[in-house]
PDB file of N, CA and C in Angstrom:
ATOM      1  N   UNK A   1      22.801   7.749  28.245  1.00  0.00           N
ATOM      2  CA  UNK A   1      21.421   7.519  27.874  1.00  0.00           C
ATOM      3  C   UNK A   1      21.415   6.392  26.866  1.00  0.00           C
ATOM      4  N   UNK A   2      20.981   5.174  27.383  1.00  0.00           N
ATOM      5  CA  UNK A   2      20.701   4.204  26.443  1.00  0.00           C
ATOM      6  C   UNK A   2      20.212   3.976  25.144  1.00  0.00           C
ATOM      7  N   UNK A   3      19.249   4.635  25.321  1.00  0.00           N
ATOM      8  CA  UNK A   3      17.888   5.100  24.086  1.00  0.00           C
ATOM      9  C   UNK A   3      17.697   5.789  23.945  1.00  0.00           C
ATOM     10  N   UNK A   4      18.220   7.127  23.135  1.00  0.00           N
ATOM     11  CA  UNK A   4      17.729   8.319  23.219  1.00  0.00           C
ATOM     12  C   UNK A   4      16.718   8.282  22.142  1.00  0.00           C
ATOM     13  N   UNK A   5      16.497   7.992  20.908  1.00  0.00           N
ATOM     14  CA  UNK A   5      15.991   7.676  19.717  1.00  0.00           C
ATOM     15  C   UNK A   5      14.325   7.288  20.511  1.00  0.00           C
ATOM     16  N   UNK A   6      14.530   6.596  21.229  1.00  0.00           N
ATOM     17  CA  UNK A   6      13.067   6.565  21.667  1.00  0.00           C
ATOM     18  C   UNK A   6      12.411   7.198  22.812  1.00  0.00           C
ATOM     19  N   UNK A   7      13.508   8.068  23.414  1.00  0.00           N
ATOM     20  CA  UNK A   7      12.895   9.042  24.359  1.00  0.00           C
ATOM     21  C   UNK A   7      13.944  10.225  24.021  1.00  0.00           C
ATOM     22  N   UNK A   8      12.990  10.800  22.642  1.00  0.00           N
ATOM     23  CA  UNK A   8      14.075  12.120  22.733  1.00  0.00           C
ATOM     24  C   UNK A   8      13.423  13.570  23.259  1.00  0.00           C
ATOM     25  N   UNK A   9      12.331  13.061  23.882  1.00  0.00           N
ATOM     26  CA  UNK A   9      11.759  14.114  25.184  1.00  0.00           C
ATOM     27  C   UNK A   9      12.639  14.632  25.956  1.00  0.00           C
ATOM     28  N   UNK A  10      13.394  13.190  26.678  1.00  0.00           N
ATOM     29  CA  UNK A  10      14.539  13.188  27.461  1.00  0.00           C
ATOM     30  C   UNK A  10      15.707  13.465  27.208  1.00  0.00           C
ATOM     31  N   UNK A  11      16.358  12.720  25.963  1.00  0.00           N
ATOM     32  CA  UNK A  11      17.560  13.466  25.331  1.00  0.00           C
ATOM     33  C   UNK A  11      17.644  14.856  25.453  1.00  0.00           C
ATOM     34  N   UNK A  12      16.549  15.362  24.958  1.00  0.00           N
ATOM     35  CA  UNK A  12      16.544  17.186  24.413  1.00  0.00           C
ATOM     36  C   UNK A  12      16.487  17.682  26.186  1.00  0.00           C
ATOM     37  N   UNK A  13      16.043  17.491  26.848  1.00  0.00           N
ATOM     38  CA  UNK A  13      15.904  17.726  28.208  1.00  0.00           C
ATOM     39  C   UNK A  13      17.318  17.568  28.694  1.00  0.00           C
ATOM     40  N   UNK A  14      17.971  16.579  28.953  1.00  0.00           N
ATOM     41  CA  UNK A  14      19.445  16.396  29.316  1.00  0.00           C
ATOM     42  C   UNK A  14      19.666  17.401  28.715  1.00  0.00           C
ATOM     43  N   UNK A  15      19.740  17.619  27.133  1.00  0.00           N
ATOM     44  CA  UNK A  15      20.978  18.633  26.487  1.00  0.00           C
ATOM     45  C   UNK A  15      20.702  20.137  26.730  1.00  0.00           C
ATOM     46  N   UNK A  16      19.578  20.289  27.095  1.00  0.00           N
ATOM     47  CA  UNK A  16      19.095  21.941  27.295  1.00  0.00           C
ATOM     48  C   UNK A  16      19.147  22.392  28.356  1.00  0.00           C
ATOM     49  N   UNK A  17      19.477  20.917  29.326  1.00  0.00           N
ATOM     50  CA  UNK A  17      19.961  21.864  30.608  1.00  0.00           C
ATOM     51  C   UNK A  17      21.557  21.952  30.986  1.00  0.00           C
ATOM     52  N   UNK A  18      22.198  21.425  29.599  1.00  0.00           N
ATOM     53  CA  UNK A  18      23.820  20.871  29.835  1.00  0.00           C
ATOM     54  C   UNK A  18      24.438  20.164  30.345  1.00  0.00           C
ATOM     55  N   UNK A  19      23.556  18.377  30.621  1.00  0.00           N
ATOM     56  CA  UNK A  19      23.736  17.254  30.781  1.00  0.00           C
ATOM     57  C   UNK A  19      25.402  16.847  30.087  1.00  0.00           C
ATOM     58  N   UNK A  20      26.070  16.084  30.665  1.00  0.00           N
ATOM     59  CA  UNK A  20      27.534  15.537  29.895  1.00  0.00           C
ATOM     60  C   UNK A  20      26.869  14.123  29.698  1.00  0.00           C
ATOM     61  N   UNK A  21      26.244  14.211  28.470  1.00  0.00           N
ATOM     62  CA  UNK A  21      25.477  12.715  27.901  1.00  0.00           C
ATOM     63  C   UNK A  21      25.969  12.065  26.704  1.00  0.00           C
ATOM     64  N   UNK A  22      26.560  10.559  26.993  1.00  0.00           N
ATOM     65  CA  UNK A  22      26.391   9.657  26.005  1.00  0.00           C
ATOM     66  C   UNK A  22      25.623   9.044  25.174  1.00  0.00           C
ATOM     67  N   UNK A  23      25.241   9.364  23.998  1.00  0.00           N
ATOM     68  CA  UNK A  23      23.449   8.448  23.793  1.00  0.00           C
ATOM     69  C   UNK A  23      23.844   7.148  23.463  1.00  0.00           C
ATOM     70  N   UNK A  24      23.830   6.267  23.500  1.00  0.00           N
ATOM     71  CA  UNK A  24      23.609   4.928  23.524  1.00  0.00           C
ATOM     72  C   UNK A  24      23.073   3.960  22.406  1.00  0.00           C
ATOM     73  N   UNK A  25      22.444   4.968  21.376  1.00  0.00           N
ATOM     74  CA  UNK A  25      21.860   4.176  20.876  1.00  0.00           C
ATOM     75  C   UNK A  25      22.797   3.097  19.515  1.00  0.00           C
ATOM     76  N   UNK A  26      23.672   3.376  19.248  1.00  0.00           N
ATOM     77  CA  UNK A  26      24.664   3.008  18.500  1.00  0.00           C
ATOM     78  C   UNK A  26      25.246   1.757  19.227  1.00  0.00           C
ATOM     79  N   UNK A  27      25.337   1.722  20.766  1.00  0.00           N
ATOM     80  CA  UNK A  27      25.510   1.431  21.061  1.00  0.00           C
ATOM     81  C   UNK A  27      25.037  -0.188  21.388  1.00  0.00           C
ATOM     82  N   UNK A  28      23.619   0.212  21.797  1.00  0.00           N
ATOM     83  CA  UNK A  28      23.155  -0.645  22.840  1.00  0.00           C
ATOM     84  C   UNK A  28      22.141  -1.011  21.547  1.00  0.00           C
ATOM     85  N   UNK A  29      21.769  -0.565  21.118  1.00  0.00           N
ATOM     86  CA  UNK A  29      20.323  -1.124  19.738  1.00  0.00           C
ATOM     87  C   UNK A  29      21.574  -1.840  18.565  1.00  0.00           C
ATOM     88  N   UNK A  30      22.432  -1.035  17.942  1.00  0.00           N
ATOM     89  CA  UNK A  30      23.387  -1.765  17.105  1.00  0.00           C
ATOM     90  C   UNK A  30      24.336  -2.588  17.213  1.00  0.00           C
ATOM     91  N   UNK A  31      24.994  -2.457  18.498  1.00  0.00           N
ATOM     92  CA  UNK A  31      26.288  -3.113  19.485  1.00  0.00           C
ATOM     93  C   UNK A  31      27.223  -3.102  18.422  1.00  0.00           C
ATOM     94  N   UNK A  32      27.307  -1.695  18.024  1.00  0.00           N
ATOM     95  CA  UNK A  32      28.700  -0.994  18.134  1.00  0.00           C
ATOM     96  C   UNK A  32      29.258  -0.195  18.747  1.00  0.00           C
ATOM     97  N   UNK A  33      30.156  -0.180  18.923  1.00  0.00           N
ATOM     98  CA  UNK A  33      30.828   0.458  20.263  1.00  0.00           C
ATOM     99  C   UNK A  33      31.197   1.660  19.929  1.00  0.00           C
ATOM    100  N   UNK A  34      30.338   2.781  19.481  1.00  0.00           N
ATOM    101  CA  UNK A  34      30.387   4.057  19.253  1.00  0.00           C
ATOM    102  C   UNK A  34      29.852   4.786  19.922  1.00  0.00           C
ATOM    103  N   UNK A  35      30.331   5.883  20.676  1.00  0.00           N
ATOM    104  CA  UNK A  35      29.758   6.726  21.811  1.00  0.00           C
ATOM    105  C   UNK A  35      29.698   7.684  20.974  1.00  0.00           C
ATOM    106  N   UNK A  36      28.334   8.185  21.038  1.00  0.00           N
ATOM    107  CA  UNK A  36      27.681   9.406  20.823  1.00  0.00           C
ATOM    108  C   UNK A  36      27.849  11.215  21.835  1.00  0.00           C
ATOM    109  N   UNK A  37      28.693  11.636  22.104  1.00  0.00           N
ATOM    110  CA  UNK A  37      28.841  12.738  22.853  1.00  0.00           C
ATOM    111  C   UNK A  37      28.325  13.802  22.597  1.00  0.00           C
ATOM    112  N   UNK A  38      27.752  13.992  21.320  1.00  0.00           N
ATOM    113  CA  UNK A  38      27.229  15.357  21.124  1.00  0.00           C
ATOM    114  C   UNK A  38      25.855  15.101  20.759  1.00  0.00           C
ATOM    115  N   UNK A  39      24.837  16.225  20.960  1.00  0.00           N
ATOM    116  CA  UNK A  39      23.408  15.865  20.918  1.00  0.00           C
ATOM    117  C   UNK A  39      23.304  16.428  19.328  1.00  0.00           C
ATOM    118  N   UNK A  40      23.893  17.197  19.095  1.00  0.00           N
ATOM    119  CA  UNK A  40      24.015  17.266  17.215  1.00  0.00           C
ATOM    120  C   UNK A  40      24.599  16.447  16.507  1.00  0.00           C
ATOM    121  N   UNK A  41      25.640  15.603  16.927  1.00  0.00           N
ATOM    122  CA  UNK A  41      25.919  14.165  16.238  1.00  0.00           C
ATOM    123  C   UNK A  41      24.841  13.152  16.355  1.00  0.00           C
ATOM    124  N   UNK A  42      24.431  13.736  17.448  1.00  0.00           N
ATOM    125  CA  UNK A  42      23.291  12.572  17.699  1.00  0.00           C
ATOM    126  C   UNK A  42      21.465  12.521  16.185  1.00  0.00           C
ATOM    127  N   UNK A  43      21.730  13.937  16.356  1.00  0.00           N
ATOM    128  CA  UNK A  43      20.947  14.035  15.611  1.00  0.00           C
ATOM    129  C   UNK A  43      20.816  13.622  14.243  1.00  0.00           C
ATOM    130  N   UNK A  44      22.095  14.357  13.528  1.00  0.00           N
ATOM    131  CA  UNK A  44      22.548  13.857  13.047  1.00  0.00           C
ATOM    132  C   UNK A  44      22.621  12.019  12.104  1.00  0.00           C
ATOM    133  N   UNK A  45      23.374  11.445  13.630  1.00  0.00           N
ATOM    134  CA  UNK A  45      23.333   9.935  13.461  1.00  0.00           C
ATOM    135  C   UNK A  45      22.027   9.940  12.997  1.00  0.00           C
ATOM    136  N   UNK A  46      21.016   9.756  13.552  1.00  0.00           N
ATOM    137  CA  UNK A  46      19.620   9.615  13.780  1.00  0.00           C
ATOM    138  C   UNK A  46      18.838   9.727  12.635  1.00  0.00           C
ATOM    139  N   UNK A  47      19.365  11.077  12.010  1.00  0.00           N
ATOM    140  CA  UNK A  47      18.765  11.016  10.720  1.00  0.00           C
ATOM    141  C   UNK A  47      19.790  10.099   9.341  1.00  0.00           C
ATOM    142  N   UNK A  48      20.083   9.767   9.317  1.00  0.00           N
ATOM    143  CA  UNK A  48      21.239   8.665   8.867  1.00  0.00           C
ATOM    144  C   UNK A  48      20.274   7.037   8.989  1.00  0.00           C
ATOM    145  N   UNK A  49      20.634   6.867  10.630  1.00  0.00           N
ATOM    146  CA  UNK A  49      20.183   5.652  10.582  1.00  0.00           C
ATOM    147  C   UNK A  49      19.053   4.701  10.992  1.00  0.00           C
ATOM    148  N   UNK A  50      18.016   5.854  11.478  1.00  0.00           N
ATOM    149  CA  UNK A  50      16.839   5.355  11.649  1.00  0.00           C
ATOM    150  C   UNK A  50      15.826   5.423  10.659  1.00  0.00           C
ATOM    151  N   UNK A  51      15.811   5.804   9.097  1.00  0.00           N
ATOM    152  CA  UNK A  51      15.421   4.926   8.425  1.00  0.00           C
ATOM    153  C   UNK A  51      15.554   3.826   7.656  1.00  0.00           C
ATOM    154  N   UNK A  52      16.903   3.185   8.274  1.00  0.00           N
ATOM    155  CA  UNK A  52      17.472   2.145   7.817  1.00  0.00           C
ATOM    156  C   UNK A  52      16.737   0.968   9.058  1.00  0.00           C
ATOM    157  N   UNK A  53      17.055   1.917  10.432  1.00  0.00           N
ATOM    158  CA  UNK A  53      17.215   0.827  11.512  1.00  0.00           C
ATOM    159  C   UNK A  53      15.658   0.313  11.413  1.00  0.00           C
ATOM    160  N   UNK A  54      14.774   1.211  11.417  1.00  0.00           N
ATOM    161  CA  UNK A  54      13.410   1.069  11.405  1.00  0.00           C
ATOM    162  C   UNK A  54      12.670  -0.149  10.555  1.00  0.00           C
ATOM    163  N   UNK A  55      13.498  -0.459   9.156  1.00  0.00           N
ATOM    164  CA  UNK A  55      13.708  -1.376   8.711  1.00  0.00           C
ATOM    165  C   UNK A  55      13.565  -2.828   8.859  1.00  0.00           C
ATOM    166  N   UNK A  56      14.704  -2.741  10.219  1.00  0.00           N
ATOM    167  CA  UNK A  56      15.004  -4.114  10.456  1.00  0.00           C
ATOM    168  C   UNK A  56      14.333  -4.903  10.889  1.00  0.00           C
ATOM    169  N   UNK A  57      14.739  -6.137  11.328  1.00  0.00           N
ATOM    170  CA  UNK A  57      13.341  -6.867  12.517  1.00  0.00           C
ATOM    171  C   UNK A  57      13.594  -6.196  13.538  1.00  0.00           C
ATOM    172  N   UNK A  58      12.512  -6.111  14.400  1.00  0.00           N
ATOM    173  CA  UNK A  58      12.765  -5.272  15.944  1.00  0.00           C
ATOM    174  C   UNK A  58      13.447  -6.313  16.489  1.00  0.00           C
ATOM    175  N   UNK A  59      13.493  -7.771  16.794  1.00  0.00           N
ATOM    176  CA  UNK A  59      14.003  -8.259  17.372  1.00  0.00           C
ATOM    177  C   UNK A  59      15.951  -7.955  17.362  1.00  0.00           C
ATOM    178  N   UNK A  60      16.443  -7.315  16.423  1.00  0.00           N
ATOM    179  CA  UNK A  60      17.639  -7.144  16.097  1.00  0.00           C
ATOM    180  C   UNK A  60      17.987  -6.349  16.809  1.00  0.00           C
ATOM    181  N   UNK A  61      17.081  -5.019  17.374  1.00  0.00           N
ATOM    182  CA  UNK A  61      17.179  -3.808  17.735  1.00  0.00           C
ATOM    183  C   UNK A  61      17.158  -3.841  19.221  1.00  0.00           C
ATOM    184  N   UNK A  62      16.342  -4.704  19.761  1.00  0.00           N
ATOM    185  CA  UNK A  62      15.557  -4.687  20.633  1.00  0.00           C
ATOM    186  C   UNK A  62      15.749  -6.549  21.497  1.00  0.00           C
ATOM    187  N   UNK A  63      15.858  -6.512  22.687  1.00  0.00           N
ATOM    188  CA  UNK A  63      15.540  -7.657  23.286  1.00  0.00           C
ATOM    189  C   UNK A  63      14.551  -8.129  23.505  1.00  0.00           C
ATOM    190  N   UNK A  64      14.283  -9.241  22.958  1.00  0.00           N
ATOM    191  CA  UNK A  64      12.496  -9.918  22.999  1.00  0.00           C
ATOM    192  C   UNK A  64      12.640 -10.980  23.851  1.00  0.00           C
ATOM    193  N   UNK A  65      11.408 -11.276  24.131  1.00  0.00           N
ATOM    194  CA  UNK A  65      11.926 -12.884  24.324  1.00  0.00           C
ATOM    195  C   UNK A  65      12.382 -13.682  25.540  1.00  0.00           C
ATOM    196  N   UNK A  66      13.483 -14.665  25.560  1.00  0.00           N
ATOM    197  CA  UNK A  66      14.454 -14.865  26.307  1.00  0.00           C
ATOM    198  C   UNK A  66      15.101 -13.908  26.748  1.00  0.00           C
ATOM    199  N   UNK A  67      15.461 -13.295  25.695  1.00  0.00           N
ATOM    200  CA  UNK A  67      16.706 -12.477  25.387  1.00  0.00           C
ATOM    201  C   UNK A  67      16.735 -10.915  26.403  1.00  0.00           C
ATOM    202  N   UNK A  68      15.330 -11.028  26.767  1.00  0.00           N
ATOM    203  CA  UNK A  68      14.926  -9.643  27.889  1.00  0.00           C
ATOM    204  C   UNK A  68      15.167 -10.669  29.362  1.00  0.00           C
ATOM    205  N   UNK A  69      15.507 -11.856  29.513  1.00  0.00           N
ATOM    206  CA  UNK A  69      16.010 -12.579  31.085  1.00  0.00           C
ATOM    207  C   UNK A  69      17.588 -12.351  31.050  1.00  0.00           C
ATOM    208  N   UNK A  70      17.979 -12.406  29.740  1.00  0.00           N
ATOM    209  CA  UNK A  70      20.001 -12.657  29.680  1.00  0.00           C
ATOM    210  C   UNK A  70      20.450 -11.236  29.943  1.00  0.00           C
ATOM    211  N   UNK A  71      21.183 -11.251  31.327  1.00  0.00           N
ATOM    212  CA  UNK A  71      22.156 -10.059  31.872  1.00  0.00           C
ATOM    213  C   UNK A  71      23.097 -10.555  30.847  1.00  0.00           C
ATOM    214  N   UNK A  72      24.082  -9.657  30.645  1.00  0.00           N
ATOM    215  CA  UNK A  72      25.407  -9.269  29.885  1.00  0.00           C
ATOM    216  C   UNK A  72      25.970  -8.713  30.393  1.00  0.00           C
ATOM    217  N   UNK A  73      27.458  -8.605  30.394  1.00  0.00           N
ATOM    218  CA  UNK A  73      28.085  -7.478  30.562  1.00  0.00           C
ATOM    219  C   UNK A  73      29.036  -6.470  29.554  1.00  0.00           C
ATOM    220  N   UNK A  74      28.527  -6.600  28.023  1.00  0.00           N
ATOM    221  CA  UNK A  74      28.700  -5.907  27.028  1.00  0.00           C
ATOM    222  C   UNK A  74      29.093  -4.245  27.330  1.00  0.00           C
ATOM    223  N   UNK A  75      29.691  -3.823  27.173  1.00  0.00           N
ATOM    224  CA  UNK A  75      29.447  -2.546  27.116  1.00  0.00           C
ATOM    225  C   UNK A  75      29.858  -2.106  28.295  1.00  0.00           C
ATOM    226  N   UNK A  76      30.001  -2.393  29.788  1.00  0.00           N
ATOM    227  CA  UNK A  76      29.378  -1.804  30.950  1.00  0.00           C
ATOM    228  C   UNK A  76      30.152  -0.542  31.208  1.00  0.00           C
ATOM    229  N   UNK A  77      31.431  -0.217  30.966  1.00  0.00           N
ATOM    230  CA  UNK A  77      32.342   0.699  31.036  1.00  0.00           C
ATOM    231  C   UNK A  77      31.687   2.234  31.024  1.00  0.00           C
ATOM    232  N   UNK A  78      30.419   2.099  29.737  1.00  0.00           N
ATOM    233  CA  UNK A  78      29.705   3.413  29.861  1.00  0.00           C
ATOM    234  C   UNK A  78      29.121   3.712  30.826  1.00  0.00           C
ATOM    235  N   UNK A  79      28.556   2.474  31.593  1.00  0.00           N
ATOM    236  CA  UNK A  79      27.624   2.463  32.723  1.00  0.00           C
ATOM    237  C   UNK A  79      28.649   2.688  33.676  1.00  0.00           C
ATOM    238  N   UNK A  80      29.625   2.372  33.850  1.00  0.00           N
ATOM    239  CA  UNK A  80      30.924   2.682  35.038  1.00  0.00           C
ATOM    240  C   UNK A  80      31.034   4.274  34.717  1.00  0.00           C
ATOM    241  N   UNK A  81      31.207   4.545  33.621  1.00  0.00           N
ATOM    242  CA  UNK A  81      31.163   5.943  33.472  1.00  0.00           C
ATOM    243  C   UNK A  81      30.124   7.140  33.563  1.00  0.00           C
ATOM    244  N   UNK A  82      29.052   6.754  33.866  1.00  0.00           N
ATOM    245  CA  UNK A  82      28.088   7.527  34.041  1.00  0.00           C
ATOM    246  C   UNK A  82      27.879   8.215  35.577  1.00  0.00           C
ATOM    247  N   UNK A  83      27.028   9.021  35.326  1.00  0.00           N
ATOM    248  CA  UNK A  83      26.593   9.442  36.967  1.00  0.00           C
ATOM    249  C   UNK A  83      24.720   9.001  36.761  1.00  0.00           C
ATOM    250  N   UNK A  84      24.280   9.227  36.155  1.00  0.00           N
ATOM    251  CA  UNK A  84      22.700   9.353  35.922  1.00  0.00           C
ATOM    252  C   UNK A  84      23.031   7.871  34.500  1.00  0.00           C
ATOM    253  N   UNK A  85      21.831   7.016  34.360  1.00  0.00           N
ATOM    254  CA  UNK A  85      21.209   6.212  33.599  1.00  0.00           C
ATOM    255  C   UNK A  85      20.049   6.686  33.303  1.00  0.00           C
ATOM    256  N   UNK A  86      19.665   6.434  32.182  1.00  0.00           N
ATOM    257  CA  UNK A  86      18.698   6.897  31.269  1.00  0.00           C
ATOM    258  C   UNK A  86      18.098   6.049  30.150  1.00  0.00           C
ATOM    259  N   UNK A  87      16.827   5.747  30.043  1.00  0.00           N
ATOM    260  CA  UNK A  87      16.551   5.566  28.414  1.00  0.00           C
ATOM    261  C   UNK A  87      15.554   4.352  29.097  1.00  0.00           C
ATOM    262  N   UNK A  88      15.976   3.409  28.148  1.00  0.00           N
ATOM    263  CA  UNK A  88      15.055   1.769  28.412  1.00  0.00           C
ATOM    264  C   UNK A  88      15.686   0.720  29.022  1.00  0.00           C
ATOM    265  N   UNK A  89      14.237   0.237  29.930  1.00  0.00           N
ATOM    266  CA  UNK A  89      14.705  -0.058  31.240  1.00  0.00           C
ATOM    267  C   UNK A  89      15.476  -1.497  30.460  1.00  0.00           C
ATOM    268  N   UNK A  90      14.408  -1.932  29.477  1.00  0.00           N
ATOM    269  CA  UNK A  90      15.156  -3.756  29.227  1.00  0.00           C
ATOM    270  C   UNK A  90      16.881  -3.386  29.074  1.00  0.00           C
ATOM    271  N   UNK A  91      17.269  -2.488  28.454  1.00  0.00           N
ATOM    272  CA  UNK A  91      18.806  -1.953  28.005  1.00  0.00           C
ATOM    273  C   UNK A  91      19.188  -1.846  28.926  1.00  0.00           C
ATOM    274  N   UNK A  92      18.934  -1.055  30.008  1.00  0.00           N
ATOM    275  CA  UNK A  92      19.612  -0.829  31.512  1.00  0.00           C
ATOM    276  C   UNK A  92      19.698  -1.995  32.101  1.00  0.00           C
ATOM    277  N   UNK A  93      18.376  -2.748  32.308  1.00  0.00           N
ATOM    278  CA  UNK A  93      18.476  -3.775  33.122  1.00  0.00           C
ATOM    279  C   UNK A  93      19.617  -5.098  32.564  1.00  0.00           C
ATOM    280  N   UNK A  94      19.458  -5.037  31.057  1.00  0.00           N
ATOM    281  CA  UNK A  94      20.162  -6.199  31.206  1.00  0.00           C
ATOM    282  C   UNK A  94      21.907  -6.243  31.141  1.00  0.00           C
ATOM    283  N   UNK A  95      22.501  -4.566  31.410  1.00  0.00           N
ATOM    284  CA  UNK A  95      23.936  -4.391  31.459  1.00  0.00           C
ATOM    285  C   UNK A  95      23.961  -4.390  33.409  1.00  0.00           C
ATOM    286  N   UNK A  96      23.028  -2.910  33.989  1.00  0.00           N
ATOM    287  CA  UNK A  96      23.176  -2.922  35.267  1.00  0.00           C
ATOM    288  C   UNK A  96      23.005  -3.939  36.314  1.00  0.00           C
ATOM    289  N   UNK A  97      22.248  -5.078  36.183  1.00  0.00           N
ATOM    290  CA  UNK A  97      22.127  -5.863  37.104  1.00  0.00           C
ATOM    291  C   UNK A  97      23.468  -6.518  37.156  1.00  0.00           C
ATOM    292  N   UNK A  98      23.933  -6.814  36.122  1.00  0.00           N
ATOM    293  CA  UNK A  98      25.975  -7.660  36.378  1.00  0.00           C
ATOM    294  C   UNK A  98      26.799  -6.385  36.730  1.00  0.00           C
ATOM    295  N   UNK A  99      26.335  -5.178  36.934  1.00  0.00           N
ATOM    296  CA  UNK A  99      27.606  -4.506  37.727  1.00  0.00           C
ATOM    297  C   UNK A  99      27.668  -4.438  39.026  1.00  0.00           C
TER     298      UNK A  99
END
């Protein structure tokens, strides 16, 4: 799950039915390469760093711009590792279209 932080409708849904979910958001909003495996770390994280992240410019967080046309292939290994994708589409789209 790419974004859980902004769809944690969905997060909590994956985890309550016993989804094997990565959240992403460490990931794909910070681009650090920290996988999130537990939905209580997640929480956790969350309360930690989203009143820091909230902070920032969105553009830091978030692809604006140009920057929502540029595929990458950052990261994709999680996406190789997944069975189900989840979260926001600009995040999905701009790892899944180069796999």
């Amino acid at each position: 799950m790419v974004s859980a932080s902004d769809r944690f409708g969905m997060a909590e849904a994956f985890h309550t039915h016993g989804a094997d979910v990565t959240f992403g958001d460490v990931i794909f909003a910070l681009n650090i390469p920290i996988p999130i495996r537990s939905y209580r770390v997640f929480q956790a994280a969350a309360d930690i760093i989203l009143p820091i992240a909230c902070r920032m410019p969105f553009e830091k967080l978030y692809p604006t711009g140009k920057e929502q046309e540029v595929n990458v292939e950052k990261f994709e290994k999680y996406f190789n590792e997944a069975e189900i994708i989840a979260g926001d589409f600009l995040f999905i789209k701009n790892i899944c279209l180069r796999i």
